[in-house]
Protein backbone atom coordinates (compact mmCIF):
# COMPACT_ATOMS: atom_id res chain seq x y z
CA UNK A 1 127.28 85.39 -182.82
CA UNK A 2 125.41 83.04 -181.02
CA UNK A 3 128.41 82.26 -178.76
CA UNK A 4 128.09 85.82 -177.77
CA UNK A 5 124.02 85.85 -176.58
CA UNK A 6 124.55 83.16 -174.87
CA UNK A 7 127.11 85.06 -172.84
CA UNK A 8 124.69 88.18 -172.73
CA UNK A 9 121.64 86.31 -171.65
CA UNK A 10 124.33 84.32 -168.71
CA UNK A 11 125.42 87.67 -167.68
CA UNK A 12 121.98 89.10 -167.46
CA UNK A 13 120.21 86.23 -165.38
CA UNK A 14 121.65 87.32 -162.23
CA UNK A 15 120.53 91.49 -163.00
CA UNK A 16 116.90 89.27 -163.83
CA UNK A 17 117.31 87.71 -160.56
CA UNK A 18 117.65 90.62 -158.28
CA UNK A 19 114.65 92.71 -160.03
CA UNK A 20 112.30 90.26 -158.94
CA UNK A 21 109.60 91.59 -156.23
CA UNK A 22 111.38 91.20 -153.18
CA UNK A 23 108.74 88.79 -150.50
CA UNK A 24 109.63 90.07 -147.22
CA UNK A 25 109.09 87.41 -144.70
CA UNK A 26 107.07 88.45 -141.64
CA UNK A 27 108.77 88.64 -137.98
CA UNK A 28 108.03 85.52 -136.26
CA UNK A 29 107.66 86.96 -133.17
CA UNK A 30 104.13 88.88 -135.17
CA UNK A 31 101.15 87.25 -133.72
CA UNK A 32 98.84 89.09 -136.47
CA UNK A 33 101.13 88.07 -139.11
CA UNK A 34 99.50 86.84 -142.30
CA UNK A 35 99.82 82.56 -142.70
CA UNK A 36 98.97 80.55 -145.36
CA UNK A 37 95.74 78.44 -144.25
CA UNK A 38 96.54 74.90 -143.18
CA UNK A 39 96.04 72.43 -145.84
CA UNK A 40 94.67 68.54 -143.91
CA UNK A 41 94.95 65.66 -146.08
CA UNK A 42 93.29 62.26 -143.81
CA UNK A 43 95.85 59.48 -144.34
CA UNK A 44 92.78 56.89 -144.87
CA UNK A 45 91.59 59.29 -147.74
CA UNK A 46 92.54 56.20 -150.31
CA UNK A 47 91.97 53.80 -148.11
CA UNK A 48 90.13 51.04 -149.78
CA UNK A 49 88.58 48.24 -147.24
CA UNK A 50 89.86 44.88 -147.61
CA UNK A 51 87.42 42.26 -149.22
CA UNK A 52 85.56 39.77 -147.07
CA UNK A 53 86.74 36.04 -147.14
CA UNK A 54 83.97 33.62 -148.93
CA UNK A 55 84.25 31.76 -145.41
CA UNK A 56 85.41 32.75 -141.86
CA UNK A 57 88.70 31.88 -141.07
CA UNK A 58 87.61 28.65 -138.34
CA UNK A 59 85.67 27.68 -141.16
CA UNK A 60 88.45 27.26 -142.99
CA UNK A 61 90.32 25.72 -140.51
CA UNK A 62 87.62 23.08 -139.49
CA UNK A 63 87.55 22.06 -143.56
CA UNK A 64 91.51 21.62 -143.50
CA UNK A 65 91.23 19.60 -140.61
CA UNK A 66 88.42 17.35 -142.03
CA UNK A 67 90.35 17.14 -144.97
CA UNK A 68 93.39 15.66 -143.45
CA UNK A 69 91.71 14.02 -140.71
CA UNK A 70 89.79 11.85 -143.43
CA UNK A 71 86.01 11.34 -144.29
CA UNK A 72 85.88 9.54 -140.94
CA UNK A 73 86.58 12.35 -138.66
CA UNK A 74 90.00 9.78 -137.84
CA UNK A 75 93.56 10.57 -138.19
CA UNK A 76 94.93 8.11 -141.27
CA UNK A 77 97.14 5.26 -139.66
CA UNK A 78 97.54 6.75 -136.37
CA UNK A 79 98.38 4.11 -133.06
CA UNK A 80 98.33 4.40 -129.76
CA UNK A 81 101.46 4.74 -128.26
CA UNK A 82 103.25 1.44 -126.72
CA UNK A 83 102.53 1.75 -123.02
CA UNK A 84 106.63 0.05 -122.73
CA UNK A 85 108.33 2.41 -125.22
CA UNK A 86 105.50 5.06 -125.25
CA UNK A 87 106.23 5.45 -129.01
CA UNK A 88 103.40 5.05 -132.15
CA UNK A 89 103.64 4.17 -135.32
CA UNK A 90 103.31 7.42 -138.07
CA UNK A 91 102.30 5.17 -140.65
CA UNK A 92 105.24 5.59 -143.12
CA UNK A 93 106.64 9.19 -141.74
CA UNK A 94 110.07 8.74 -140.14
CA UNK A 95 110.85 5.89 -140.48
């Protein structure tokens, strides 16, 4: 029995279908036909701002340099170059 409504109510769908209120589109070429209003949606509406750095940026960079540049305001172990081979010395990098 229930093998059979489901058939009935399968059968039926399409007879549902067709009864509903047929929405007749309008002719494009109808310059008075009726339009849905346009719907605008900004793409910054969720936008949130960035937060501000607790320094500037050159700040930033003029601390890193102090920092490796030493307390001195002097590159650590850095030569001047040998006038004859016009190498310097790192001070312990590549060698």
């Amino acid at each position: 029995m229930k093998l059979s409504h489901l058939l009935l109510f399968a059968a039926g769908m399409p007879l549902l279908a067709s009864a509903q209120a047929d929405h007749a589109m309008p002719a494009a070429a109808d310059a008075n036909a009726p339009v849905p209003p346009l719907q605008y949606r900004s793409v910054f509406e969720d936008h949130v701002a960035a937060k501000e750095p607790a320094r500037s940026p050159d700040q930033a960079w003029v601390a890193a340099n102090r920092a490796v540049m030493g307390a001195d305001g002097v590159a650590d172990k850095a030569s001047e170059p040998d006038p004859v081979t016009d190498k310097h010395e790192h001070g312990g990098a590549h060698k």
